[in-house]
PDB file of N, CA and C in Angstrom:
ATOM      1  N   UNK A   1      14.341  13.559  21.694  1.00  0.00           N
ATOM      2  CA  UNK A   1      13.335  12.664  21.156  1.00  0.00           C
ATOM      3  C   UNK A   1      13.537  11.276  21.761  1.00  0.00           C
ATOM      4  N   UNK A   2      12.743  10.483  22.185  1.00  0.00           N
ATOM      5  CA  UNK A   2      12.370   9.564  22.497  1.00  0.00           C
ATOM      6  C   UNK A   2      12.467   8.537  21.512  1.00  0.00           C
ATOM      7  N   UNK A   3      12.638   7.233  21.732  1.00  0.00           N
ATOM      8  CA  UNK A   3      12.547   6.217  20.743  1.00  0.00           C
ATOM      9  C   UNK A   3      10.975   5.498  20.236  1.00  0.00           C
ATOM     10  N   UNK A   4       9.751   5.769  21.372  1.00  0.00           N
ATOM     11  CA  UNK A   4       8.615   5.752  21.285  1.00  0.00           C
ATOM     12  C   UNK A   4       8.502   6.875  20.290  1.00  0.00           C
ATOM     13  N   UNK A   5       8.382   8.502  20.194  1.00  0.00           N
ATOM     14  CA  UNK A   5       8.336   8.901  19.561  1.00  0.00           C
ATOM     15  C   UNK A   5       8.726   9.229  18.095  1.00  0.00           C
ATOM     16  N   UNK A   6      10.481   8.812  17.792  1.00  0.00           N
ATOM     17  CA  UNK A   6      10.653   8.291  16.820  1.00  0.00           C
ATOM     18  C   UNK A   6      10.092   7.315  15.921  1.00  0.00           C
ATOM     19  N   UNK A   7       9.769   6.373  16.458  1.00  0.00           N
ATOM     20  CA  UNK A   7       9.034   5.075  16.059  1.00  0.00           C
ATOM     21  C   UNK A   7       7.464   5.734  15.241  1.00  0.00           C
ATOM     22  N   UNK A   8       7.012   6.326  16.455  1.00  0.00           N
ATOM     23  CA  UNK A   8       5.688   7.042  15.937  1.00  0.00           C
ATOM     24  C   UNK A   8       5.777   7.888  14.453  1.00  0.00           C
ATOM     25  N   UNK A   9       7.150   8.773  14.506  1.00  0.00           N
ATOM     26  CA  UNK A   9       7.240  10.112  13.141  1.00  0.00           C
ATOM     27  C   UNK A   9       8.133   8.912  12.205  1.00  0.00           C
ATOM     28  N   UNK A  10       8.240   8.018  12.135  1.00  0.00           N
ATOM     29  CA  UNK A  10       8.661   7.223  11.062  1.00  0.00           C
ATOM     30  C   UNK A  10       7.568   6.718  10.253  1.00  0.00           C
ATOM     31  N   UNK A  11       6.549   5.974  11.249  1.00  0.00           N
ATOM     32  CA  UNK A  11       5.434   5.507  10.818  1.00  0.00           C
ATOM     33  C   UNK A  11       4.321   6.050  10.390  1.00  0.00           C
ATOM     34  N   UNK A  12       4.235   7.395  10.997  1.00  0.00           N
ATOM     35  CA  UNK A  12       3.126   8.513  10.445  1.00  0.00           C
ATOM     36  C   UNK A  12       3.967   9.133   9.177  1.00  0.00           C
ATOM     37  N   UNK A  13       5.473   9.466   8.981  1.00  0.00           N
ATOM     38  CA  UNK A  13       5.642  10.119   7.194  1.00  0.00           C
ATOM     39  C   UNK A  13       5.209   8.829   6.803  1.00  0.00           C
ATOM     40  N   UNK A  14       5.852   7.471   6.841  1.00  0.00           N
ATOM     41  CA  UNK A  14       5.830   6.549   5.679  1.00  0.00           C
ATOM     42  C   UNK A  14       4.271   6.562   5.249  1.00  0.00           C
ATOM     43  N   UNK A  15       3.698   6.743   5.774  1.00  0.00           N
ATOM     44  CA  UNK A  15       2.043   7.219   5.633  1.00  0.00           C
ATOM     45  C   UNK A  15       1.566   8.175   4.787  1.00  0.00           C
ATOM     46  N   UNK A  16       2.297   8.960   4.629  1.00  0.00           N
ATOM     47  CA  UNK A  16       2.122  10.141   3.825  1.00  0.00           C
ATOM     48  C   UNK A  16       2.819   9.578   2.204  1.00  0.00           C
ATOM     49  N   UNK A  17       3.352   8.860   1.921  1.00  0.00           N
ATOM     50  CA  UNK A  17       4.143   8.639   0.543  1.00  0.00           C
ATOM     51  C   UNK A  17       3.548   7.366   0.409  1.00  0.00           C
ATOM     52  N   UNK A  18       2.374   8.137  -0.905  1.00  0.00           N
ATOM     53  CA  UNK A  18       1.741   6.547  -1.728  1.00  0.00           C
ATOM     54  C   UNK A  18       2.602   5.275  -2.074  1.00  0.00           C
ATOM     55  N   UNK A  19       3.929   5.861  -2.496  1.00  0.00           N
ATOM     56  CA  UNK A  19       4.383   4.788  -3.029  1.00  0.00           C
ATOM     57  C   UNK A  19       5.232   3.726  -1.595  1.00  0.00           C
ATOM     58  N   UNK A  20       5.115   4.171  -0.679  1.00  0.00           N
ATOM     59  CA  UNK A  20       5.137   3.156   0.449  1.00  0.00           C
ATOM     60  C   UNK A  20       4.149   2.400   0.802  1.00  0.00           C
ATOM     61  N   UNK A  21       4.611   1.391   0.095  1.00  0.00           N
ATOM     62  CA  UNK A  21       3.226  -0.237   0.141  1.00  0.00           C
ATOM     63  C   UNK A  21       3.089  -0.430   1.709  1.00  0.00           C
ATOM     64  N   UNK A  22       4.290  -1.012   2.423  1.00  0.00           N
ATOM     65  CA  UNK A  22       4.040  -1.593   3.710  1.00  0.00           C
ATOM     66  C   UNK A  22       4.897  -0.923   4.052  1.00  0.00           C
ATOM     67  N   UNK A  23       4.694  -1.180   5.944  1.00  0.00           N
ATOM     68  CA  UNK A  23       5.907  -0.349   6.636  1.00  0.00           C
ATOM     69  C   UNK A  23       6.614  -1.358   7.274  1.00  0.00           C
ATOM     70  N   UNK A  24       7.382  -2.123   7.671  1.00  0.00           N
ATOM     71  CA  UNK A  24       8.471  -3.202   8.460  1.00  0.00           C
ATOM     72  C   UNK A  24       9.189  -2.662   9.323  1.00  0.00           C
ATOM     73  N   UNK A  25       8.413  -3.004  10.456  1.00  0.00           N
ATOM     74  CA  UNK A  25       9.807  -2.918  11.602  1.00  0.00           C
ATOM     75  C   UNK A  25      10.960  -3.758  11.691  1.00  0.00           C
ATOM     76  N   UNK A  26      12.072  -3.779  11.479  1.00  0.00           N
ATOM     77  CA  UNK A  26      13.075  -4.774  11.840  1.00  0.00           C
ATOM     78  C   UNK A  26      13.693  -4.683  13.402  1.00  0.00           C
ATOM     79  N   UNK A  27      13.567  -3.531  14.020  1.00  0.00           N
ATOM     80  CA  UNK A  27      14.234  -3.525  15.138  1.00  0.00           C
ATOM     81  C   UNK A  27      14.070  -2.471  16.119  1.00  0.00           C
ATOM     82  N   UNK A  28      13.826  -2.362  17.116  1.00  0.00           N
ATOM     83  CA  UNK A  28      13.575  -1.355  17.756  1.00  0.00           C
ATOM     84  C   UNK A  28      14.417  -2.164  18.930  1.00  0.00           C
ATOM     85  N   UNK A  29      15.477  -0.991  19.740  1.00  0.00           N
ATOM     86  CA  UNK A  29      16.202  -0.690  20.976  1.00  0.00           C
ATOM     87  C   UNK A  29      15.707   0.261  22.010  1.00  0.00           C
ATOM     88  N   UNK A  30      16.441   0.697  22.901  1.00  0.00           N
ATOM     89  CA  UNK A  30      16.582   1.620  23.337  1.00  0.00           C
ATOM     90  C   UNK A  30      17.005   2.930  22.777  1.00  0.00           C
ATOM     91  N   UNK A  31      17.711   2.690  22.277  1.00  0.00           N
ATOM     92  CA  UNK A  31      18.327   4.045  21.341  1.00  0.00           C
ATOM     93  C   UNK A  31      18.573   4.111  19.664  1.00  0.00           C
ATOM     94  N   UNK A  32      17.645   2.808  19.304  1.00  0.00           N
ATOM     95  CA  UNK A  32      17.783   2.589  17.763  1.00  0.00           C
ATOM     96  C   UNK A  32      16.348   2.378  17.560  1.00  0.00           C
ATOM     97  N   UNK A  33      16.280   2.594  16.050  1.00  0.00           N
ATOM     98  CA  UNK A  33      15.331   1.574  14.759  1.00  0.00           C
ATOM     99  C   UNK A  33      16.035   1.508  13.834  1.00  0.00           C
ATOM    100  N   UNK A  34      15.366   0.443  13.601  1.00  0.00           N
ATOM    101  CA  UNK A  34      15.628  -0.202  11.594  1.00  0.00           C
ATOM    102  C   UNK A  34      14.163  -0.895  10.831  1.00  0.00           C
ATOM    103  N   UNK A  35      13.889  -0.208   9.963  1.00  0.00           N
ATOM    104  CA  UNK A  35      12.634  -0.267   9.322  1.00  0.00           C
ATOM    105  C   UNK A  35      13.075  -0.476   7.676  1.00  0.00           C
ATOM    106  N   UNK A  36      12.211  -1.423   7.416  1.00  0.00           N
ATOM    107  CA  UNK A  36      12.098  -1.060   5.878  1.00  0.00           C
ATOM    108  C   UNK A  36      11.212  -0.547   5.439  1.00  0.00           C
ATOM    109  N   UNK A  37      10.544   0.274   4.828  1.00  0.00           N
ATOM    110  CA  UNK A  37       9.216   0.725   3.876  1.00  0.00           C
ATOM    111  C   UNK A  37       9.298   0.190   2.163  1.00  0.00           C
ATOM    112  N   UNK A  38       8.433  -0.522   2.386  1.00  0.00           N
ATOM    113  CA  UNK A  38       8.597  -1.405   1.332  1.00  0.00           C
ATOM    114  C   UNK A  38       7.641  -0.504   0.265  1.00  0.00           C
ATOM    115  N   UNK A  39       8.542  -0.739  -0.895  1.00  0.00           N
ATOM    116  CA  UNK A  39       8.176  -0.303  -2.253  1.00  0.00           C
ATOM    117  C   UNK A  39       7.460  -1.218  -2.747  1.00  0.00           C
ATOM    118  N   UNK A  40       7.794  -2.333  -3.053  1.00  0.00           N
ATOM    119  CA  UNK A  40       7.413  -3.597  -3.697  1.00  0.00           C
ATOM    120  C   UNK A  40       8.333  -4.679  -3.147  1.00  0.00           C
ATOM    121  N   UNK A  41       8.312  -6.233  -3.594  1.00  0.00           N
ATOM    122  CA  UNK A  41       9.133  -6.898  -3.155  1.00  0.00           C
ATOM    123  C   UNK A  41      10.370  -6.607  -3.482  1.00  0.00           C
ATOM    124  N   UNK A  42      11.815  -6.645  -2.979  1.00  0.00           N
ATOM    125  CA  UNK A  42      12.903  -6.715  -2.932  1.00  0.00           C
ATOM    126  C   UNK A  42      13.163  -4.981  -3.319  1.00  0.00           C
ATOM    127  N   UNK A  43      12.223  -4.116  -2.967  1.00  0.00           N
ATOM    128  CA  UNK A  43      12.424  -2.912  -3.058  1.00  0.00           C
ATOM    129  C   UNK A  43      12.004  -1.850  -2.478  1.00  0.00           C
ATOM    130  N   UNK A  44      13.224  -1.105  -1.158  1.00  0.00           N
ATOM    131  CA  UNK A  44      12.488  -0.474  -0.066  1.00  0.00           C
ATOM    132  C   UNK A  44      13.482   1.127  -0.127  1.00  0.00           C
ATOM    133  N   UNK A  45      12.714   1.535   1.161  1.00  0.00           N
ATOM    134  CA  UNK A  45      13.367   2.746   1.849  1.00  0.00           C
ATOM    135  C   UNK A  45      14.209   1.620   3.347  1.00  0.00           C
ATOM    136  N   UNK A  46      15.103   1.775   3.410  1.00  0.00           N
ATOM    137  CA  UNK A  46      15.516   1.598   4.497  1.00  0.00           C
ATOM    138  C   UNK A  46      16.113   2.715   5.716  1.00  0.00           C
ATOM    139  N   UNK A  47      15.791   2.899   6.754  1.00  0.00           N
ATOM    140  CA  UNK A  47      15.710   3.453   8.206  1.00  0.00           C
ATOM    141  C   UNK A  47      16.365   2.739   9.324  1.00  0.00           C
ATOM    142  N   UNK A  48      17.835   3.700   9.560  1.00  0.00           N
ATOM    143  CA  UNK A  48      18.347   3.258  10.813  1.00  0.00           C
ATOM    144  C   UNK A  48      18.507   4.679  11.259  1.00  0.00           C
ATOM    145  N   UNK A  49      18.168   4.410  12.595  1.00  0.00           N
ATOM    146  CA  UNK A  49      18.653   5.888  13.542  1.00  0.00           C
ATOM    147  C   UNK A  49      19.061   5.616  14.857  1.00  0.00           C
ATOM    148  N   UNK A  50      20.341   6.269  14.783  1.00  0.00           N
ATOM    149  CA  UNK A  50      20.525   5.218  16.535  1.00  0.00           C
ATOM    150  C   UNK A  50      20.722   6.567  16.906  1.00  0.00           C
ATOM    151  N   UNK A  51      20.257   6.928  18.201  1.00  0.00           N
ATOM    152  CA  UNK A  51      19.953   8.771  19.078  1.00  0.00           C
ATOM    153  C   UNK A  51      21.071   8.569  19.625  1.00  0.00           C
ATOM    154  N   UNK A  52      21.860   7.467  19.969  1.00  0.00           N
ATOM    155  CA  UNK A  52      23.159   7.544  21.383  1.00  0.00           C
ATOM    156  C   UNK A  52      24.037   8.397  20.045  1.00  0.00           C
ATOM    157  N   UNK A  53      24.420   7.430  19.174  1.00  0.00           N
ATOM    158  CA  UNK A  53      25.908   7.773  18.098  1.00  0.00           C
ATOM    159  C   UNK A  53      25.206   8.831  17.236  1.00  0.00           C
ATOM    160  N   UNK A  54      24.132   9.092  17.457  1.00  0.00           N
ATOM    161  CA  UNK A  54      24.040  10.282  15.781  1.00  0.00           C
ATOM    162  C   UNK A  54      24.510   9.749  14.814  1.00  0.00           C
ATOM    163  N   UNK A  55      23.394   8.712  14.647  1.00  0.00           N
ATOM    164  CA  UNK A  55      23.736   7.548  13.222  1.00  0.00           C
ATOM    165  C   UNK A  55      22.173   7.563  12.638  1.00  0.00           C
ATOM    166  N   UNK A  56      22.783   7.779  11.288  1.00  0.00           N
ATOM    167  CA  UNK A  56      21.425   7.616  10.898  1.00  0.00           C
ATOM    168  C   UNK A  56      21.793   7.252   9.538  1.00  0.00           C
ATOM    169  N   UNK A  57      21.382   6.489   8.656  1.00  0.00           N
ATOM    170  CA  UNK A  57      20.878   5.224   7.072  1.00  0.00           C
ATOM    171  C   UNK A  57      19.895   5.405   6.435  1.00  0.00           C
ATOM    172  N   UNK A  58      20.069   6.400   5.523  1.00  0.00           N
ATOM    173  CA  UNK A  58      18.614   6.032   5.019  1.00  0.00           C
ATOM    174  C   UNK A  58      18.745   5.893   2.985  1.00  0.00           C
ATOM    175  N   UNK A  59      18.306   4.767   3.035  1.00  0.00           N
ATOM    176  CA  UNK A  59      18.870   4.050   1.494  1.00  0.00           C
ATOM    177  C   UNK A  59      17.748   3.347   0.979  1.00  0.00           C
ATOM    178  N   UNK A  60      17.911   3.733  -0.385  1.00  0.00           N
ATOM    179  CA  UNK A  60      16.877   3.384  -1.143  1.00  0.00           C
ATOM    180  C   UNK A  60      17.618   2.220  -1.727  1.00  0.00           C
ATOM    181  N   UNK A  61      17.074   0.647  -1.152  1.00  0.00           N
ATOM    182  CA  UNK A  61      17.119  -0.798  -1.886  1.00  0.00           C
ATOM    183  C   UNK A  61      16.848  -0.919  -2.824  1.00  0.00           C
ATOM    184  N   UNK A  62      17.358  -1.584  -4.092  1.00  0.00           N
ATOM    185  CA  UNK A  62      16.598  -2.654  -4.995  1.00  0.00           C
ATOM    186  C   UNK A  62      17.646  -3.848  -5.050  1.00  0.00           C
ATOM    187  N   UNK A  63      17.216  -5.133  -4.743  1.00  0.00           N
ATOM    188  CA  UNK A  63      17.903  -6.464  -4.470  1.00  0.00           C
ATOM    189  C   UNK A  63      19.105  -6.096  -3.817  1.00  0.00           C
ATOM    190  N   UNK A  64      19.053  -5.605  -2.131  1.00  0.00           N
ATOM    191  CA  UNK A  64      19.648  -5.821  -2.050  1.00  0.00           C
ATOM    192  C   UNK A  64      21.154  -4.577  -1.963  1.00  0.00           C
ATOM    193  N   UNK A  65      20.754  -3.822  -3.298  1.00  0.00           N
ATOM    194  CA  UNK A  65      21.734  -2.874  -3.517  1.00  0.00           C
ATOM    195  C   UNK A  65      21.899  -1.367  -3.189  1.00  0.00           C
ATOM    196  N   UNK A  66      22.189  -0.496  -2.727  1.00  0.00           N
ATOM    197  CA  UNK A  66      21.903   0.576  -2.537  1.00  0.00           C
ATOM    198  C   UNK A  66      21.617   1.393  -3.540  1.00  0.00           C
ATOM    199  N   UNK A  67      20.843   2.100  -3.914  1.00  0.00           N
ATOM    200  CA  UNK A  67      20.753   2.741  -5.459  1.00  0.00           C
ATOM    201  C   UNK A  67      20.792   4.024  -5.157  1.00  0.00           C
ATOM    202  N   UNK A  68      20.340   4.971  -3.900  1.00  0.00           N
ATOM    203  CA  UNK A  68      20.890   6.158  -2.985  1.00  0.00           C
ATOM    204  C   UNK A  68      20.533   6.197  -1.852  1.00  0.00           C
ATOM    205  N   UNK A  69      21.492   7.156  -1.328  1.00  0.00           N
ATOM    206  CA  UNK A  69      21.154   7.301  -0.094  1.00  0.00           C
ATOM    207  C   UNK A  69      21.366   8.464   0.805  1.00  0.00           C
ATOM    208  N   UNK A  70      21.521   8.132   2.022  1.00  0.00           N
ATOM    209  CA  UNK A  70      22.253  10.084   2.756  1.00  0.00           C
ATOM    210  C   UNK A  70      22.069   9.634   4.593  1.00  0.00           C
ATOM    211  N   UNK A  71      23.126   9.693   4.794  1.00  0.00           N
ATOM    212  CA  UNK A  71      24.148   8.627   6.097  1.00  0.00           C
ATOM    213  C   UNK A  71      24.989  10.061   6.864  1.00  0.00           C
ATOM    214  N   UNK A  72      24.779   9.755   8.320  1.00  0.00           N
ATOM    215  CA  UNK A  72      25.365  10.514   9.227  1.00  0.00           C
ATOM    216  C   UNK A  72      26.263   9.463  10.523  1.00  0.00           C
ATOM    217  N   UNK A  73      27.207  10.318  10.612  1.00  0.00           N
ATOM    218  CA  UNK A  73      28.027   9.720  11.598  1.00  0.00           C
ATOM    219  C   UNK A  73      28.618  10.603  12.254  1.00  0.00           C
ATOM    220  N   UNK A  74      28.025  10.233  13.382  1.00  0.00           N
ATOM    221  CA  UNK A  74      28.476  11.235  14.658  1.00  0.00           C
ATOM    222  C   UNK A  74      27.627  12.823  13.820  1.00  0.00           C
ATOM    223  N   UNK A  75      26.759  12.550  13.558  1.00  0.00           N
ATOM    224  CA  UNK A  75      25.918  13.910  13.332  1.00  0.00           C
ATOM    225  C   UNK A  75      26.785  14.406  11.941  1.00  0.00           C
ATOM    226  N   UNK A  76      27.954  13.632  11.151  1.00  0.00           N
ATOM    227  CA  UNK A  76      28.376  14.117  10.012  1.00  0.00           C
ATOM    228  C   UNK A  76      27.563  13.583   8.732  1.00  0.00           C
ATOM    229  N   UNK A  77      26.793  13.985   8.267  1.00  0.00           N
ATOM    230  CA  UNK A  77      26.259  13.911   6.876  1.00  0.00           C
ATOM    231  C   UNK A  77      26.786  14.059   5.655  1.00  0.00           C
ATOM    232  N   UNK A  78      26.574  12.903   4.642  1.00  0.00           N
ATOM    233  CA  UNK A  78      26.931  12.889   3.271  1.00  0.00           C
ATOM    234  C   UNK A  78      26.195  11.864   2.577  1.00  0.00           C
ATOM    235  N   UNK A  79      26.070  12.228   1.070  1.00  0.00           N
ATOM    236  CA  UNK A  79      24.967  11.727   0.150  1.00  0.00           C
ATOM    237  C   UNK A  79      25.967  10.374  -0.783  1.00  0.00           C
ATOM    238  N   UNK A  80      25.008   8.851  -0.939  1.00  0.00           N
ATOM    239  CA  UNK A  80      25.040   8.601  -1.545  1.00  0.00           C
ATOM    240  C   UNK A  80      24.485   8.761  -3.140  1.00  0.00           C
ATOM    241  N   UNK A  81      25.177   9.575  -4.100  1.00  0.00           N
ATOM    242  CA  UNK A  81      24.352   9.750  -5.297  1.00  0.00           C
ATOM    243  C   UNK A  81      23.286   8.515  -6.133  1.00  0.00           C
ATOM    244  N   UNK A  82      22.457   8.899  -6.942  1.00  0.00           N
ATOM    245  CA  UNK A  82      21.756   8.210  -7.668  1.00  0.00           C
ATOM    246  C   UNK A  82      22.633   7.478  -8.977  1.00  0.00           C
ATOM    247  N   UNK A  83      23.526   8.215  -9.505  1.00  0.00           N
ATOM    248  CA  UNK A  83      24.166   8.356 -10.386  1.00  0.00           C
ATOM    249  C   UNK A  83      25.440   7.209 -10.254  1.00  0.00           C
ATOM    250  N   UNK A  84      25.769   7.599  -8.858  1.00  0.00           N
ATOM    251  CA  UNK A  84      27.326   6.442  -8.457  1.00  0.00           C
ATOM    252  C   UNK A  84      26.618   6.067  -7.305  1.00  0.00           C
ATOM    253  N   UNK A  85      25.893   5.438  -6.686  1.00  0.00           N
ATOM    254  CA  UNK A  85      25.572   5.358  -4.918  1.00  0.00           C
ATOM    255  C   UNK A  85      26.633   4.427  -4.504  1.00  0.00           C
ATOM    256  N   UNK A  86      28.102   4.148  -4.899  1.00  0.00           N
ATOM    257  CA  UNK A  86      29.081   3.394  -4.220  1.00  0.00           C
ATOM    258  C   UNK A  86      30.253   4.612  -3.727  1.00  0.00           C
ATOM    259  N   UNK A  87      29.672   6.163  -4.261  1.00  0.00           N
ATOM    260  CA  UNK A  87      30.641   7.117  -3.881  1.00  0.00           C
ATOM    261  C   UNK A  87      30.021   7.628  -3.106  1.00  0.00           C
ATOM    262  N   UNK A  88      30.796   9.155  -2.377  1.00  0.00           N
ATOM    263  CA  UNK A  88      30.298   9.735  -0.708  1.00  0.00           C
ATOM    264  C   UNK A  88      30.635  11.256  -1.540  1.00  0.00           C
ATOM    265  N   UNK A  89      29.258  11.736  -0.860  1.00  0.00           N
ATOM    266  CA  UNK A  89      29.051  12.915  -2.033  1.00  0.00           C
ATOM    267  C   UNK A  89      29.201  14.290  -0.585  1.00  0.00           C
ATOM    268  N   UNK A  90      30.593  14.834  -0.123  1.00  0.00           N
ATOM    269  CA  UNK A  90      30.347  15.750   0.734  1.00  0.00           C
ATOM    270  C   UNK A  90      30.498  16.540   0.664  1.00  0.00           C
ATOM    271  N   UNK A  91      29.661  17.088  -0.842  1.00  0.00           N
ATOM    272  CA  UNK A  91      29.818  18.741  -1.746  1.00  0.00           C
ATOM    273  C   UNK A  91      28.908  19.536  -0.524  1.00  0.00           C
ATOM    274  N   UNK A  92      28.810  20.768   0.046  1.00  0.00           N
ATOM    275  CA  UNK A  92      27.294  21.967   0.350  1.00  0.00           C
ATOM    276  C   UNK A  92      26.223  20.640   0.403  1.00  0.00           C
ATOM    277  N   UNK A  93      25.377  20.126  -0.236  1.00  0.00           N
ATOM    278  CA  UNK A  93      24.495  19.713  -1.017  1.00  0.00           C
ATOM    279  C   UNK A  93      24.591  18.179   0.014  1.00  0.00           C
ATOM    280  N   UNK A  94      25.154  17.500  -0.194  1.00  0.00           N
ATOM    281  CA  UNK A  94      25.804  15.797   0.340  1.00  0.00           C
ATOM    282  C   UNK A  94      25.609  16.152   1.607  1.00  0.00           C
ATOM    283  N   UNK A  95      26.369  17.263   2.269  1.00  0.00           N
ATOM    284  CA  UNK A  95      26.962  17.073   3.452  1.00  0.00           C
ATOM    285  C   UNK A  95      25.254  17.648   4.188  1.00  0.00           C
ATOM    286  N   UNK A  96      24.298  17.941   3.797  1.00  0.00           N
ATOM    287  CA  UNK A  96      23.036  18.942   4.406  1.00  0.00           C
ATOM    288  C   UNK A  96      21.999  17.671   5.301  1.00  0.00           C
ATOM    289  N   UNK A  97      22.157  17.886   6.324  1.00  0.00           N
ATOM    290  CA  UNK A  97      20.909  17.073   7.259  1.00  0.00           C
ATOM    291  C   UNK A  97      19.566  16.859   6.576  1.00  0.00           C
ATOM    292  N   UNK A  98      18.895  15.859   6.470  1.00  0.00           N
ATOM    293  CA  UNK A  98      17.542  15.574   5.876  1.00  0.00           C
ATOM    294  C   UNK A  98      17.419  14.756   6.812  1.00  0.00           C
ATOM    295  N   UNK A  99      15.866  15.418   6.585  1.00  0.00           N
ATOM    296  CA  UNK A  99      15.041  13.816   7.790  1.00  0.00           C
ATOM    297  C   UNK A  99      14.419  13.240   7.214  1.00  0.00           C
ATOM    298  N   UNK A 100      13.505  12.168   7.743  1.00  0.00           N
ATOM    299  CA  UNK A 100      12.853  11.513   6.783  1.00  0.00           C
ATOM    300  C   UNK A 100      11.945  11.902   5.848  1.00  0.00           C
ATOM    301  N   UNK A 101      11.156  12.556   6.147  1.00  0.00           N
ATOM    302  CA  UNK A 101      10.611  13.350   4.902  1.00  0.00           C
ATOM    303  C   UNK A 101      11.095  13.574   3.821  1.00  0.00           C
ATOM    304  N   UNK A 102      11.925  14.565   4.302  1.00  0.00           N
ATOM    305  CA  UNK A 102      12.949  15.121   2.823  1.00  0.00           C
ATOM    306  C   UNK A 102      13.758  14.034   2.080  1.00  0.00           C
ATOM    307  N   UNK A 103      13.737  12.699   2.868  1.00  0.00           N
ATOM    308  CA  UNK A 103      14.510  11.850   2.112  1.00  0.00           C
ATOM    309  C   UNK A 103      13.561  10.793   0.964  1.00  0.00           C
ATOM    310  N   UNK A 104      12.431  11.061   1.536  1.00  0.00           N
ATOM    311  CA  UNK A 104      11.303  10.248   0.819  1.00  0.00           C
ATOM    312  C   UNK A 104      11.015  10.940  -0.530  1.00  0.00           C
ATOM    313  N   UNK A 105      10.580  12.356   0.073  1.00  0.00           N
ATOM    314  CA  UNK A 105      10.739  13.046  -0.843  1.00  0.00           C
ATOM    315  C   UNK A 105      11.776  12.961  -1.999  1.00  0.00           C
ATOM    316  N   UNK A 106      13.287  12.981  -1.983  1.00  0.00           N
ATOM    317  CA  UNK A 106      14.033  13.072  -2.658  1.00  0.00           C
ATOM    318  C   UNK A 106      13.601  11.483  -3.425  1.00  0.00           C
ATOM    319  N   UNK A 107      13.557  10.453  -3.209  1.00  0.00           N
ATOM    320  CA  UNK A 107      13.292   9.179  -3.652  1.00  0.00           C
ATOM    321  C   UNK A 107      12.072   9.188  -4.142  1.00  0.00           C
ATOM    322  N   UNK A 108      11.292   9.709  -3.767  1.00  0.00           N
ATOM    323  CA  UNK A 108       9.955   9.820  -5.257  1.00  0.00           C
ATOM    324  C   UNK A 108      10.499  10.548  -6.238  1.00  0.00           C
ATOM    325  N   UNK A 109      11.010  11.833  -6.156  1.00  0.00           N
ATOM    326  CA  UNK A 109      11.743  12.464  -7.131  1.00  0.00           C
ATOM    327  C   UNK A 109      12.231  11.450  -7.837  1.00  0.00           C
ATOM    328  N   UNK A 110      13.747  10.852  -7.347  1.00  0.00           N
ATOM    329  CA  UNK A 110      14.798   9.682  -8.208  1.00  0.00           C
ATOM    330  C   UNK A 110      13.410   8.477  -8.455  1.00  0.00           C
ATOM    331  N   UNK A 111      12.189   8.256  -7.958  1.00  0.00           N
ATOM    332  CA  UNK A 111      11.922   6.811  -8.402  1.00  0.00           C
ATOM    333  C   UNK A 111      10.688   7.503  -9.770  1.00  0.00           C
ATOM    334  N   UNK A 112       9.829   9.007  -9.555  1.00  0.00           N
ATOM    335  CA  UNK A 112       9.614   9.233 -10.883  1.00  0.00           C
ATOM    336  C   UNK A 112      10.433   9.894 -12.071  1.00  0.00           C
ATOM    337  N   UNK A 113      12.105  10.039 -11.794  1.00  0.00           N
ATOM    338  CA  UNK A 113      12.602  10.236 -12.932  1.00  0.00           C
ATOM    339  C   UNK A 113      12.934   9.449 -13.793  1.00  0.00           C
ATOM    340  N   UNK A 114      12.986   8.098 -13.114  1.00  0.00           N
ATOM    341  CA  UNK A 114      13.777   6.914 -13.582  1.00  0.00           C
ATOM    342  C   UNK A 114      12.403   6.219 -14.182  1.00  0.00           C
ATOM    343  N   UNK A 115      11.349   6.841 -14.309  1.00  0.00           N
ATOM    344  CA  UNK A 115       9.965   5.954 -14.064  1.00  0.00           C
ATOM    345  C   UNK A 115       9.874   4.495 -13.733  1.00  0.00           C
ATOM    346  N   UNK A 116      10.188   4.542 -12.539  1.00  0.00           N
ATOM    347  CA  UNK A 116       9.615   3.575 -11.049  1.00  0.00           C
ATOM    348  C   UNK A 116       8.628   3.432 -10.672  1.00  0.00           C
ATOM    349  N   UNK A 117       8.008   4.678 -10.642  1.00  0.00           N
ATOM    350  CA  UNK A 117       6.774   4.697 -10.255  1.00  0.00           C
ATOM    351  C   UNK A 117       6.097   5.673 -11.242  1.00  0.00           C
TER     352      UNK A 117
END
């Protein structure tokens, strides 16, 4: 995948999930992005993917704080929970690849249980 094309399947899901108000680019490289998809003010999806390291961030903000998430390094995956998001969750479950979709997905889930939205 390409970083043009990345750029493109970031911006076409955040499209698909009502509750993504705006989309924010913060950064585009050669081999990275960083985006916020803004919920409301001081409350987003955040998006890093760098293709060289097999890094990828993807965390649900409020002020600031991580409230969950699900982070790869070097292509190793594990979940920040909803419950603790300051612990590293690398049960079956933590450790499972999601892309963005499935991560949006999972965050409408956590933002209509908590009624967020």
């Amino acid at each position: 995948m390409t970083i043009g094309e990345l750029v493109k399947e970031i911006e076409t899901i955040a499209g698909k999930f009502e509750f993504i108000r705006n989309v924010v680019k913060i950064d585009v490289t050669d081999f990275s992005v960083k985006y916020r998809l803004m919920i409301a003010e001081d409350f987003n999806v955040q998006v890093y993917i760098n293709l060289r390291k097999g890094t990828t961030g993807l965390a649900l903000i409020f002020h600031g704080q991580r409230l969950y998430g699900r982070d790869s390094e070097e292509w190793k995956w594990h979940r920040h929970p909803f419950e603790d998001p300051d612990s590293h969750d690398f049960s079956a479950e933590g450790c499972q690849e999601v892309r963005l979709e499935e991560f949006l997905q999972e965050v409408r889930d956590i933002l209509e249980r908590a009624k967020l939205i």
